[in-house]
N, C-alpha and C. Protein backbone atom coordinates (compact mmCIF):
# COMPACT_ATOMS: atom_id res chain seq x y z
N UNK A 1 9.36 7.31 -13.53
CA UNK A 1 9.10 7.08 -12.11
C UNK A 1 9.28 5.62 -11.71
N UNK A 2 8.91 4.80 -12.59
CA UNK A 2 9.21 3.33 -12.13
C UNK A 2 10.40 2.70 -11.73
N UNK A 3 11.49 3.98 -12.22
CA UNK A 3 13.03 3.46 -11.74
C UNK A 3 13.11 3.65 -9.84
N UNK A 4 11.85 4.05 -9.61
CA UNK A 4 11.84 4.43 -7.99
C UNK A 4 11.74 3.34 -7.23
N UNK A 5 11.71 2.27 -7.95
CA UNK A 5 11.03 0.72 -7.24
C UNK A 5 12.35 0.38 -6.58
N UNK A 6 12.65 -0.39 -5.55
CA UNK A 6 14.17 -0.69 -4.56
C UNK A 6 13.83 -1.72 -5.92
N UNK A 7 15.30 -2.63 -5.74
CA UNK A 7 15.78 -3.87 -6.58
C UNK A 7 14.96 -4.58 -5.92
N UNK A 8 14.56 -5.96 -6.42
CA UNK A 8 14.36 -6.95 -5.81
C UNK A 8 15.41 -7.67 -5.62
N UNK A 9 15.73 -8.48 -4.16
CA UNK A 9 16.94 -9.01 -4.19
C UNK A 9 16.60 -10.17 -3.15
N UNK A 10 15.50 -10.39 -2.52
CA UNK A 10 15.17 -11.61 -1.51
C UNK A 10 13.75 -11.00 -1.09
N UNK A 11 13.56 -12.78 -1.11
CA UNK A 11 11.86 -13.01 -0.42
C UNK A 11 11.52 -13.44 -1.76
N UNK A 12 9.94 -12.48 -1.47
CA UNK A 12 9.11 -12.50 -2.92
C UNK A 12 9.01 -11.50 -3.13
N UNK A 13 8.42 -11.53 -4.38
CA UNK A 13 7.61 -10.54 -4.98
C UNK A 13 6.28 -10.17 -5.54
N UNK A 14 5.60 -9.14 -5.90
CA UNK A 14 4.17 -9.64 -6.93
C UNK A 14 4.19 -8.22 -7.26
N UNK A 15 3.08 -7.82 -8.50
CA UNK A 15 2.78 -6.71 -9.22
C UNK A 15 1.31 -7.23 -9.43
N UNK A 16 0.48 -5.80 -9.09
CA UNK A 16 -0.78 -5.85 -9.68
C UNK A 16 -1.35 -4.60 -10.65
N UNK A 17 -1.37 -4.45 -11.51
CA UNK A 17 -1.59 -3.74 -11.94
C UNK A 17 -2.96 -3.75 -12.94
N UNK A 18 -3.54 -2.45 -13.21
CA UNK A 18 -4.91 -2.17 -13.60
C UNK A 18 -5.27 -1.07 -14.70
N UNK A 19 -5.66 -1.11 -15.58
CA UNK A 19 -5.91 -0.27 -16.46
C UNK A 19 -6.74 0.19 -17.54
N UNK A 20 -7.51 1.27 -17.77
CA UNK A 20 -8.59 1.51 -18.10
C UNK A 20 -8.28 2.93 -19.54
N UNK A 21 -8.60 2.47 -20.40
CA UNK A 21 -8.69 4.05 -21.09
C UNK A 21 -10.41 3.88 -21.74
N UNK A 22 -10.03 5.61 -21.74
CA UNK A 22 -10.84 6.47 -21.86
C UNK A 22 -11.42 6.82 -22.93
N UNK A 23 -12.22 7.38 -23.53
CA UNK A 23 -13.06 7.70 -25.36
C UNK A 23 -11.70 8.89 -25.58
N UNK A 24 -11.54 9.83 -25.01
CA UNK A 24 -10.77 10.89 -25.12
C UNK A 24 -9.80 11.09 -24.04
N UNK A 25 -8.90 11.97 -24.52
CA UNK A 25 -8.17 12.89 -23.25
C UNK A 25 -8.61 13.44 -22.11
N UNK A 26 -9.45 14.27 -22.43
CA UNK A 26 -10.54 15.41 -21.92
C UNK A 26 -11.26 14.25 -20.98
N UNK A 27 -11.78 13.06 -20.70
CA UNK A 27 -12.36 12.49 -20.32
C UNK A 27 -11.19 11.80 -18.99
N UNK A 28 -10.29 11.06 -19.84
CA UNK A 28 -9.51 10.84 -19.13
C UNK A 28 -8.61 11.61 -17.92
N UNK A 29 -8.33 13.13 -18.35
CA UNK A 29 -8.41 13.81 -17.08
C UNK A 29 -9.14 13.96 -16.03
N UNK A 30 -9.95 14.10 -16.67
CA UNK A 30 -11.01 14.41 -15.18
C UNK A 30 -11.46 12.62 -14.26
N UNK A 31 -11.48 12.00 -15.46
CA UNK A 31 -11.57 10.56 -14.49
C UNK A 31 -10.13 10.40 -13.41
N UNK A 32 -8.92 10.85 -14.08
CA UNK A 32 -7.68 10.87 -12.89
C UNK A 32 -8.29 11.53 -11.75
N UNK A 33 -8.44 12.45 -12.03
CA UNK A 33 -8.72 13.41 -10.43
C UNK A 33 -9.56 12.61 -9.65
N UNK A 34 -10.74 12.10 -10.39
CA UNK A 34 -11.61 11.20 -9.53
C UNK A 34 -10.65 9.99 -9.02
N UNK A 35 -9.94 9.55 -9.42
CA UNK A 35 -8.76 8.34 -9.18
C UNK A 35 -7.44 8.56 -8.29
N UNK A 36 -6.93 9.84 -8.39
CA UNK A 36 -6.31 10.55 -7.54
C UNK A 36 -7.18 10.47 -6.04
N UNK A 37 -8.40 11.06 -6.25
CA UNK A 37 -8.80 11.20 -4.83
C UNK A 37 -8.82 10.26 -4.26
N UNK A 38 -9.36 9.16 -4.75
CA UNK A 38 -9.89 7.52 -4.16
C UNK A 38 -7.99 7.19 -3.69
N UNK A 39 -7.06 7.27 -4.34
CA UNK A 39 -5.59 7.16 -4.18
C UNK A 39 -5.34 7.61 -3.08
N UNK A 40 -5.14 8.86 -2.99
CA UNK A 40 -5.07 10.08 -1.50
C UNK A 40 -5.72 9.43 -0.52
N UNK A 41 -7.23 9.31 -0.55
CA UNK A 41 -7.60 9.13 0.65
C UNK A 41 -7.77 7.55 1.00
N UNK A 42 -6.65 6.95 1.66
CA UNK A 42 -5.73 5.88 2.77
C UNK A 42 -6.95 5.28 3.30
N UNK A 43 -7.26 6.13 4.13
CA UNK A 43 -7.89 5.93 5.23
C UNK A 43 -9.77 4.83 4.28
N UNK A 44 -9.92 5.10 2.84
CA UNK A 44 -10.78 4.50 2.27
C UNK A 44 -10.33 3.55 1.42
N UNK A 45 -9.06 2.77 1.52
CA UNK A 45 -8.97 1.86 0.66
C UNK A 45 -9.45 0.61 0.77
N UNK A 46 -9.69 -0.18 1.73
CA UNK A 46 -10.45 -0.61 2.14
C UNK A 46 -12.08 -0.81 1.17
N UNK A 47 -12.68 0.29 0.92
CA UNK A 47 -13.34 0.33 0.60
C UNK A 47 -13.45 0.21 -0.94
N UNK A 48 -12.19 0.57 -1.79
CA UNK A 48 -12.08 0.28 -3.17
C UNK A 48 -12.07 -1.23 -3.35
N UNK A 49 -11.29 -1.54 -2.11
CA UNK A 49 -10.57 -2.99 -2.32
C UNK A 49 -11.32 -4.44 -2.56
N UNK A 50 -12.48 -4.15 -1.25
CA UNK A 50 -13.40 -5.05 -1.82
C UNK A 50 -13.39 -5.76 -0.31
N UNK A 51 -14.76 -6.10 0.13
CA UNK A 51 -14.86 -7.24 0.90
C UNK A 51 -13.52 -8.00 1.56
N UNK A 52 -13.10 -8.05 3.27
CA UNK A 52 -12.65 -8.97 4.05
C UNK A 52 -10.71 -8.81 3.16
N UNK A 53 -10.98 -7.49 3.03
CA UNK A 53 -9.19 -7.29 2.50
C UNK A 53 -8.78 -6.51 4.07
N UNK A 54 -7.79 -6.22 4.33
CA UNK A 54 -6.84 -5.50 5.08
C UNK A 54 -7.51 -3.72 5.32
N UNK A 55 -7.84 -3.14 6.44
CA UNK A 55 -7.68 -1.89 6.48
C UNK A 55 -7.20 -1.05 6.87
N UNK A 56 -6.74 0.19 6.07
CA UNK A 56 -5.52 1.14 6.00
C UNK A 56 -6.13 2.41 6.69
N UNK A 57 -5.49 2.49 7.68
CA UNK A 57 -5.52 4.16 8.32
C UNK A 57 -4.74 4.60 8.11
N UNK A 58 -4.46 5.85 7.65
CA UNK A 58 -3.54 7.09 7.87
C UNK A 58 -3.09 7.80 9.18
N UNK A 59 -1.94 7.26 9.88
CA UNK A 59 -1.87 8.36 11.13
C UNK A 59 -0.42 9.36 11.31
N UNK A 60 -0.44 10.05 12.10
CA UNK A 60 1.01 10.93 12.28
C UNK A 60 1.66 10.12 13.05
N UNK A 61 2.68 10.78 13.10
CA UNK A 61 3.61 10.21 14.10
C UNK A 61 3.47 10.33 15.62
N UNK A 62 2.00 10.59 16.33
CA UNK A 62 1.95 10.05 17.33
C UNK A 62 0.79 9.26 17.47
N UNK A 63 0.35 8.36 15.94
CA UNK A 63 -0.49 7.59 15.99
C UNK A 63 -2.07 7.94 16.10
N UNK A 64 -2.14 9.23 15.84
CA UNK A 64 -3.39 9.83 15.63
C UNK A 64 -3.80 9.51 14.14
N UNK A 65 -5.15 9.21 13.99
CA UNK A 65 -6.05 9.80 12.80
C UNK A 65 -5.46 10.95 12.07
N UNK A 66 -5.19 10.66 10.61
CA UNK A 66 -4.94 12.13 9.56
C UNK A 66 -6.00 11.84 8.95
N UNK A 67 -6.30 12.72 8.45
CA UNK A 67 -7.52 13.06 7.43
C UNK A 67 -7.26 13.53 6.43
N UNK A 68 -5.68 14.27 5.95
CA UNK A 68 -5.15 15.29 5.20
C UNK A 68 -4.91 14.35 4.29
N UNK A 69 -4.62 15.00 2.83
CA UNK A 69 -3.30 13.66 2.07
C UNK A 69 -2.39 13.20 2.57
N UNK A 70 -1.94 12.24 2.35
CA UNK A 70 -0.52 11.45 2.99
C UNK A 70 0.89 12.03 2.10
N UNK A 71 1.78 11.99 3.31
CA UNK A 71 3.09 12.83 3.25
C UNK A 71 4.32 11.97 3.89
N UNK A 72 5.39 12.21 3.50
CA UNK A 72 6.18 11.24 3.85
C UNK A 72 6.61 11.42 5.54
N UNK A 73 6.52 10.43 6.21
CA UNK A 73 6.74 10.44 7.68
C UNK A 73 5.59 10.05 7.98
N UNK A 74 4.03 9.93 7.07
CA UNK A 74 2.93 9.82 7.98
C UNK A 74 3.07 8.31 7.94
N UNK A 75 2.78 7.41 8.58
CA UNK A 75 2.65 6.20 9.57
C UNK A 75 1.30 6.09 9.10
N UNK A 76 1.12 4.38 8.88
CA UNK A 76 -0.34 3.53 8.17
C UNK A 76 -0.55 2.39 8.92
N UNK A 77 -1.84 2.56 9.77
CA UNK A 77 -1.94 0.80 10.48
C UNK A 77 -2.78 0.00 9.55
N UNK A 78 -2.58 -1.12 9.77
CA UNK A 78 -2.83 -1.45 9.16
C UNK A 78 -3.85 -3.08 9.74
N UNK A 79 -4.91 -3.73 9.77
CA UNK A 79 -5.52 -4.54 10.19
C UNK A 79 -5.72 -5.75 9.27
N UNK A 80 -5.11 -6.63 9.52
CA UNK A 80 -5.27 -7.77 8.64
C UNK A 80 -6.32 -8.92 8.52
N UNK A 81 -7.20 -8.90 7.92
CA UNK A 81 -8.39 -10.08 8.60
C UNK A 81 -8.23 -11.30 8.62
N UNK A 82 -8.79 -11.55 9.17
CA UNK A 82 -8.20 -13.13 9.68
C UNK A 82 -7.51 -13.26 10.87
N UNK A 83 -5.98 -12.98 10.88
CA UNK A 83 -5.11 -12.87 11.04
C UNK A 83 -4.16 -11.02 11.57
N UNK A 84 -4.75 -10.81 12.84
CA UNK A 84 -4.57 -10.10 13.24
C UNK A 84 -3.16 -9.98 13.95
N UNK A 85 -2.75 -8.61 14.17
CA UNK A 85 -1.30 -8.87 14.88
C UNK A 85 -1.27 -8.87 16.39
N UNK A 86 -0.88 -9.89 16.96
CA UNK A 86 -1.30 -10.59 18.17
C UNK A 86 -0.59 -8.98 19.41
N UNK A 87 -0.35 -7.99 19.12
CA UNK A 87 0.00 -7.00 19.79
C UNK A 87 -1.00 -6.14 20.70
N UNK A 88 -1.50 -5.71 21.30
CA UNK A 88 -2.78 -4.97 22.07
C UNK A 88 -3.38 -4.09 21.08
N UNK A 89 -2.80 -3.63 19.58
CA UNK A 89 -3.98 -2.61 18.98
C UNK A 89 -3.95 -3.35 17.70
N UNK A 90 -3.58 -4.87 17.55
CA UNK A 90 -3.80 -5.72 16.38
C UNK A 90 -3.56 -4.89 15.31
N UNK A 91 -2.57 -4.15 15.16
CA UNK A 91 -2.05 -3.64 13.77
C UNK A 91 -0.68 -3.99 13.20
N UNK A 92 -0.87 -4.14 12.11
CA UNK A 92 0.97 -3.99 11.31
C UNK A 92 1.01 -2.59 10.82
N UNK A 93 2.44 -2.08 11.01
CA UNK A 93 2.60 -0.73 10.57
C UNK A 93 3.73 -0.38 10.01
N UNK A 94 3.31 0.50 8.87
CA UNK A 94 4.38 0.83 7.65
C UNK A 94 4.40 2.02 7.89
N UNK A 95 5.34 2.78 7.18
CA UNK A 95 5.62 4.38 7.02
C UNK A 95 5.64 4.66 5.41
N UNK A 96 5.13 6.18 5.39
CA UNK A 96 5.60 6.38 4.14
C UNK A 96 6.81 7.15 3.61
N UNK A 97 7.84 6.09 3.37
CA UNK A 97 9.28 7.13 2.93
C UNK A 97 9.10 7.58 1.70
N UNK A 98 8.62 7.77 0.91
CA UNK A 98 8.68 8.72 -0.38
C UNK A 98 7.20 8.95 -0.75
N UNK A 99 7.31 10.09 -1.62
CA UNK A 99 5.85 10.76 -1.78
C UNK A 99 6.70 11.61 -2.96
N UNK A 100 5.99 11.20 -4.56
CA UNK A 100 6.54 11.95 -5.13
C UNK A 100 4.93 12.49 -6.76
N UNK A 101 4.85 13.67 -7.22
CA UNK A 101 4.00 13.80 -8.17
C UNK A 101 5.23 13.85 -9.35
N UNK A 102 4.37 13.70 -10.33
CA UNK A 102 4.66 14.02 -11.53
C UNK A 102 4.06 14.20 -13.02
N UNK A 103 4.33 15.76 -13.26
CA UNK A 103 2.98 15.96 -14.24
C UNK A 103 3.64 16.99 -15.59
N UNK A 104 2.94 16.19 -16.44
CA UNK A 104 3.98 16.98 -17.85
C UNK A 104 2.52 16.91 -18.72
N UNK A 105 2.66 17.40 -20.14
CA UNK A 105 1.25 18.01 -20.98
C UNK A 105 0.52 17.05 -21.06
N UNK A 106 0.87 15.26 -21.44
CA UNK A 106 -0.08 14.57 -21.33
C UNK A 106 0.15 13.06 -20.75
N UNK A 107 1.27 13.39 -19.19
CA UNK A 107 1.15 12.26 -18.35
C UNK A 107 1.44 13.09 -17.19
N UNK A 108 0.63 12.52 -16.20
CA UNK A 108 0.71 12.68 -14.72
C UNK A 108 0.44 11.31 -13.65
N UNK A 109 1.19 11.46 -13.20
CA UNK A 109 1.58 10.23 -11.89
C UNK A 109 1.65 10.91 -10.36
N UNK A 110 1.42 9.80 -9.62
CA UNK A 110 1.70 9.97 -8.26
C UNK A 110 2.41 8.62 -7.83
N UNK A 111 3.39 8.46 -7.02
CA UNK A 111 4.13 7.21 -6.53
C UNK A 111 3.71 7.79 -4.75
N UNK A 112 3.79 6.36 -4.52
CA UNK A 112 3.76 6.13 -2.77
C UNK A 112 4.44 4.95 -2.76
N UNK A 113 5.93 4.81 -1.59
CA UNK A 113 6.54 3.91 -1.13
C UNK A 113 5.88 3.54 -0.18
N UNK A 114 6.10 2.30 0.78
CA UNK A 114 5.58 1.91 1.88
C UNK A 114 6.07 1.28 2.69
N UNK A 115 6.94 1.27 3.69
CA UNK A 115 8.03 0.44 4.58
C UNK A 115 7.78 0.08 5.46
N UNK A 116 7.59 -1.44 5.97
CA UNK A 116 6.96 -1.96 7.68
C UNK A 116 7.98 -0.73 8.68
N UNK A 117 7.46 -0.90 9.56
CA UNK A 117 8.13 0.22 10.90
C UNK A 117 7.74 0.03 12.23
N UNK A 118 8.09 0.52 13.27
CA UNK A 118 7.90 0.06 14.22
C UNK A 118 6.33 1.20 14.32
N UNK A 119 5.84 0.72 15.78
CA UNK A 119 4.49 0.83 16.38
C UNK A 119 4.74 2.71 16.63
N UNK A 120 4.23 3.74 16.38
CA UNK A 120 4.91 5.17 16.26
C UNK A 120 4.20 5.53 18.06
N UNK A 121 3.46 4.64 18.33
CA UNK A 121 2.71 4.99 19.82
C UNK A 121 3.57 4.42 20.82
N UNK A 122 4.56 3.28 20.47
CA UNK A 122 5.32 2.67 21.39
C UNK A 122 6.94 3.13 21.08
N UNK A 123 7.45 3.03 21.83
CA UNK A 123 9.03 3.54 22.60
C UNK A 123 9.84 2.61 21.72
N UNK A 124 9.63 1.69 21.47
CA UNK A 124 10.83 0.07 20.87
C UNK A 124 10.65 0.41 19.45
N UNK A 125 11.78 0.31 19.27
CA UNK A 125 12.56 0.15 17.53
C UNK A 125 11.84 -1.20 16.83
N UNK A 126 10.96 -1.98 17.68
CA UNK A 126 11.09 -3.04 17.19
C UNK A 126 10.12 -2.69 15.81
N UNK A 127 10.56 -3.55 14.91
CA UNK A 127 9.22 -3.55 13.20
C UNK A 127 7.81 -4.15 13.86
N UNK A 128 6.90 -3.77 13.19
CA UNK A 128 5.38 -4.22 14.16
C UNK A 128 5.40 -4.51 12.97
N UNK A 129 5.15 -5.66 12.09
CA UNK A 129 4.43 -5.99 10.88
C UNK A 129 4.92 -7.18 10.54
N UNK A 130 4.03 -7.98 9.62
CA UNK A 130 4.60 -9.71 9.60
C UNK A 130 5.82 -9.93 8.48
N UNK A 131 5.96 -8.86 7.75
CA UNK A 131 7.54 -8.39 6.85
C UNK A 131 8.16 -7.55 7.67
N UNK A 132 9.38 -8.17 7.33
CA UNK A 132 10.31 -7.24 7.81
C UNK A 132 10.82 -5.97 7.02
N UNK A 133 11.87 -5.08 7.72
CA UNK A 133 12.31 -4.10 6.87
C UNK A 133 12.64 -3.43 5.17
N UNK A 134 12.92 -5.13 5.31
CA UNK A 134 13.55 -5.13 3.95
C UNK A 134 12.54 -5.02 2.71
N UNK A 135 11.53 -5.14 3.00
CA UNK A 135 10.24 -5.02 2.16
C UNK A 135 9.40 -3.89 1.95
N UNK A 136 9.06 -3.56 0.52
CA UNK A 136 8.37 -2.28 0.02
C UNK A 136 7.20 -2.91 -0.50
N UNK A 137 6.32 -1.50 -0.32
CA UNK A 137 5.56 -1.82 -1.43
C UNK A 137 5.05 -0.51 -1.85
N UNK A 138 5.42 -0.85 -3.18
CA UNK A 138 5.07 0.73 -4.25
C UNK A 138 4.12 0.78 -4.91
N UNK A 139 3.43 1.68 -4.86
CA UNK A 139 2.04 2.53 -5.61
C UNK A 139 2.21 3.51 -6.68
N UNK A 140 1.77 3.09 -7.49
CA UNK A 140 1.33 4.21 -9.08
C UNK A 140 0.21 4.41 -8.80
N UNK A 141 -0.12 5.47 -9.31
CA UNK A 141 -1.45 5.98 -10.13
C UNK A 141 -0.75 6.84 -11.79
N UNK A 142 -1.53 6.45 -12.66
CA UNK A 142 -0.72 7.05 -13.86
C UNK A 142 -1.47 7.68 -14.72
N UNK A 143 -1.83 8.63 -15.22
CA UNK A 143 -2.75 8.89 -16.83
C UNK A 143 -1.13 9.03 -18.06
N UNK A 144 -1.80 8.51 -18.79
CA UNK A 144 -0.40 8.72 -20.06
C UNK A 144 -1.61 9.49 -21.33
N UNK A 145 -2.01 9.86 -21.62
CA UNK A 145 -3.10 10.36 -22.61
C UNK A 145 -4.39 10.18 -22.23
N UNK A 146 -5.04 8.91 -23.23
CA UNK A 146 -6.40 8.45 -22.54
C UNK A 146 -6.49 7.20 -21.63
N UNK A 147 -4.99 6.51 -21.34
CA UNK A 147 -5.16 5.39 -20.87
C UNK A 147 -4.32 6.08 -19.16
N UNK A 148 -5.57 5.16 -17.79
CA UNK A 148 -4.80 5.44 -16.88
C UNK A 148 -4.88 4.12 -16.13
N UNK A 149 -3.96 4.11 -15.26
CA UNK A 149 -3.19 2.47 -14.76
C UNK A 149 -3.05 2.94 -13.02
N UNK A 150 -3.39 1.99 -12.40
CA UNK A 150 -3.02 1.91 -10.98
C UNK A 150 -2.24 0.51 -10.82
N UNK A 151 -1.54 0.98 -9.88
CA UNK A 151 -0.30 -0.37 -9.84
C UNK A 151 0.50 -0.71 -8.68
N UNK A 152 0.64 -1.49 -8.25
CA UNK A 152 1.36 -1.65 -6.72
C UNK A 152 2.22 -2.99 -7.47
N UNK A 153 3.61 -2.33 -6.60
CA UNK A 153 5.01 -3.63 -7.00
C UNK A 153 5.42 -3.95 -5.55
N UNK A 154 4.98 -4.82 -4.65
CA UNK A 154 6.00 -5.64 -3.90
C UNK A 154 7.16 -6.23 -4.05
N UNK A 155 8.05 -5.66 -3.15
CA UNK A 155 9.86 -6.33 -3.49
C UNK A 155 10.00 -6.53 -2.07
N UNK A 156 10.94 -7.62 -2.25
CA UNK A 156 11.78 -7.87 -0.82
C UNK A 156 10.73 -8.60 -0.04
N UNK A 157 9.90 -9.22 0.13
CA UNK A 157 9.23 -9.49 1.50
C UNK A 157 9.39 -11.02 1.64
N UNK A 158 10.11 -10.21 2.93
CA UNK A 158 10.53 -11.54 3.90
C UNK A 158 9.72 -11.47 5.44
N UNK A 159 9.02 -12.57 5.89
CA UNK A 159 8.73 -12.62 7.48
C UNK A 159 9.41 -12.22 8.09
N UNK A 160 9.05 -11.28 9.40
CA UNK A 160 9.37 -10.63 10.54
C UNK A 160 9.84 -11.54 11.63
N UNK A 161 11.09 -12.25 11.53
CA UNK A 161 10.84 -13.19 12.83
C UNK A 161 11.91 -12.18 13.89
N UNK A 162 12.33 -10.93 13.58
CA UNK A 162 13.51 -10.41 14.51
C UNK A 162 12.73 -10.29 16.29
N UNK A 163 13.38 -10.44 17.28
CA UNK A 163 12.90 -10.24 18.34
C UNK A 163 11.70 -10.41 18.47
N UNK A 164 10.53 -11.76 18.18
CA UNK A 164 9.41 -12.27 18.47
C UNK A 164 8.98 -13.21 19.36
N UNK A 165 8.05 -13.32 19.90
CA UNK A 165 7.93 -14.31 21.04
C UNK A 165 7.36 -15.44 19.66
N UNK A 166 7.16 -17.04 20.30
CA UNK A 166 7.44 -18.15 19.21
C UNK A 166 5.88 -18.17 18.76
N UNK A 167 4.52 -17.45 19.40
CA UNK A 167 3.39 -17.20 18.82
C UNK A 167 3.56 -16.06 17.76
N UNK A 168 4.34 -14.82 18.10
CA UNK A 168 4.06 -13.72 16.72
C UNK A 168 4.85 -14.45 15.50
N UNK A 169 5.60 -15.30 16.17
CA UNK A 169 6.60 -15.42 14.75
C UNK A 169 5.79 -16.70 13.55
N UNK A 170 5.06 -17.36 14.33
CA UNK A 170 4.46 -18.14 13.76
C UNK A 170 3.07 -17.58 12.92
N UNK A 171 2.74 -16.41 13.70
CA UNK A 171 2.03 -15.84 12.72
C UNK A 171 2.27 -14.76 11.76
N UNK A 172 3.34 -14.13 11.80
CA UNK A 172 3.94 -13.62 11.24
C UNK A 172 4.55 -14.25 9.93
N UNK A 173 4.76 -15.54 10.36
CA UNK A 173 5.36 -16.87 9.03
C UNK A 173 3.80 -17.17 8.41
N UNK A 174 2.67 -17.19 8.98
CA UNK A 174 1.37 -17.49 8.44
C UNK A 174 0.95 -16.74 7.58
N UNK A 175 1.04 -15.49 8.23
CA UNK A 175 0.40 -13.97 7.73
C UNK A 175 1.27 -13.68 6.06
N UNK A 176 3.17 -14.21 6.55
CA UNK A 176 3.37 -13.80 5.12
C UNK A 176 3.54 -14.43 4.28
N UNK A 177 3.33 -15.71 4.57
CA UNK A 177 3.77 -16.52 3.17
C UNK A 177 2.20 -16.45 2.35
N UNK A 178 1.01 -16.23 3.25
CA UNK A 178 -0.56 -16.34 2.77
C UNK A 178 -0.53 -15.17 1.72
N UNK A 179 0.45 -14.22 1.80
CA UNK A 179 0.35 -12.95 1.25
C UNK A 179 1.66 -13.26 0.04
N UNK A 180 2.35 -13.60 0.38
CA UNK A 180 3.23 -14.03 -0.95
C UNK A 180 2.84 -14.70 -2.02
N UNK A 181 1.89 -16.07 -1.67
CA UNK A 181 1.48 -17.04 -2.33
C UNK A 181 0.90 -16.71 -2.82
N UNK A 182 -0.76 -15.78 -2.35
CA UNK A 182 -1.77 -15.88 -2.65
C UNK A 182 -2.38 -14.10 -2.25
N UNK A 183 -2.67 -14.08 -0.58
CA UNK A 183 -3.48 -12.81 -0.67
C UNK A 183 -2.59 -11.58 -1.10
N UNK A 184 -1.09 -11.20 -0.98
CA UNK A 184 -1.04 -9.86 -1.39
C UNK A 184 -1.37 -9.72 -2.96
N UNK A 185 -1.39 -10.66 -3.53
CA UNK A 185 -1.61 -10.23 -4.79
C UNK A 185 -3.23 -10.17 -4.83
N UNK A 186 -4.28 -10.53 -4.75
CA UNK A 186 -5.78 -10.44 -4.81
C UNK A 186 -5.96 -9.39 -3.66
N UNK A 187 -4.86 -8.78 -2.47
CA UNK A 187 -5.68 -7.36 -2.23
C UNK A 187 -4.71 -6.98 -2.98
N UNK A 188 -4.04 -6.51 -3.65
CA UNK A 188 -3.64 -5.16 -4.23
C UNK A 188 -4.37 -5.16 -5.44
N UNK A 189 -4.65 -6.33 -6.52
CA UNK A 189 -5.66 -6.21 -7.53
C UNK A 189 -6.90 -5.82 -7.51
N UNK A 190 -7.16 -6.47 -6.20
CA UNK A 190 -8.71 -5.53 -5.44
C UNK A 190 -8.55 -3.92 -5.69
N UNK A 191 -7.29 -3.74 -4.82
CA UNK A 191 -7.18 -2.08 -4.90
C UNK A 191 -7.27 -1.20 -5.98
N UNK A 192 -6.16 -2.24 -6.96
CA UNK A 192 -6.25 -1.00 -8.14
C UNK A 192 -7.04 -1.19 -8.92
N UNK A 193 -8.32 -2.54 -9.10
CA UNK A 193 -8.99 -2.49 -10.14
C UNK A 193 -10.36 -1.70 -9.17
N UNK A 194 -10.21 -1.32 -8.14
CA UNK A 194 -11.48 -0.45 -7.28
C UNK A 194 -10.60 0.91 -7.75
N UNK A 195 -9.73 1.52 -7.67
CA UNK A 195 -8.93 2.88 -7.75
C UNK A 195 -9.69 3.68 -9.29
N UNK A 196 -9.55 2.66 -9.97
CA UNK A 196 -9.40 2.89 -11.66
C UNK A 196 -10.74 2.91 -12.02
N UNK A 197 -11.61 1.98 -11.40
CA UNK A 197 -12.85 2.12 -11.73
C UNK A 197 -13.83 2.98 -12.30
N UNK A 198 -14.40 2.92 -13.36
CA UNK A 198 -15.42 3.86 -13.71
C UNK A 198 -16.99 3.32 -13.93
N UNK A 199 -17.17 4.66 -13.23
CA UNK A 199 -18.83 3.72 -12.64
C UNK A 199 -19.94 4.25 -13.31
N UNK A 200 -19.35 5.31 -14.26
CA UNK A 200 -20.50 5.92 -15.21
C UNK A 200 -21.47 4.74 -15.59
């Protein structure tokens, strides 16, 4: 599944990844499912992540609340603290183009792509998010036996300056280099070392 990652070819990049095994197999399954769920449900990452990180809603494509698992086409706002997106509903927003499982006798995975996109409530093509197009960011969840790993790979991210007035673009240049340098990597490590967690 990891051959699913786009190339890296401009901007930056980062990987966070997290990993925990288990006394047994038998143990380690059933901790996935618990890790799966916390994965699935979007709308609580936030809450794995830890204190004053970014929060993720799940919506459809007319910008409603989902509650369901996430599927490819569903649309994620997204709220950045600090540093909000100077637009009337202060969100950046990605889509999800791929959604894929994968499960054999003793590994199972889930991948989630993630692509900035435009606003799904507004009419304009324009990208609502402080990266532009060209930027992913990919999600594992993995069990391989007793050991399971959560993992997010950023590629490509470059600032959004296409069609901005000279305030979004400046925060948009704020928002992403803070996230290149420094915060995307401490929230996505937030994420997956909250995902993986075992709290027995």
């Amino acid at each position: 599944m990891k051959n699913k990652i786009p190339t890296h070819k401009i901007g930056a990049e980062s990987e966070a990844i997290s990993k925990i095994i288990l006394d047994n197999v038998e143990l380690a399954k059933i901790h996935f499912e618990i890790v799966k769920k916390r994965f699935l449900d979007i709308n609580s990452w936030e809450l794995f992540a830890g204190k004053n990180k970014a929060k993720f809603t799940l919506r459809n494509q007319k910008g409603e609340l989902v509650l369901d698992p996430p599927q490819v086409g569903n649309y994620i706002s997204i709220r950045v603290p600090l540093l909000p997106n100077k637009d009337e509903d202060h969100f950046d927003w990605v889509k999800i183009e791929v959604y894929e499982e994968e499960k054999k006798e003793d590994y199972e995975a889930i991948y989630i792509r993630l692509r900035p996109t435009s606003n799904p409530t507004n009419p304009s093509d324009e990208v609502t998010h402080f990266l532009d197009s060209t930027a992913t960011s990919n999600f594992f969840i993995r069990r391989n036996g007793r050991e399971i790993s959560a993992e997010v790979y950023a590629r490509n991210e470059v600032p959004n300056f296409e069609d901005k007035t000279l305030l979004k673009k400046i925060r948009n240049k704020a928002v992403a280099l803070g996230g290149m340098l420094i915060g995307s990597k401490l929230q996505w490590e937030g994420l997956t070392d909250g995902l993986i967690r075992d709290e027995k």
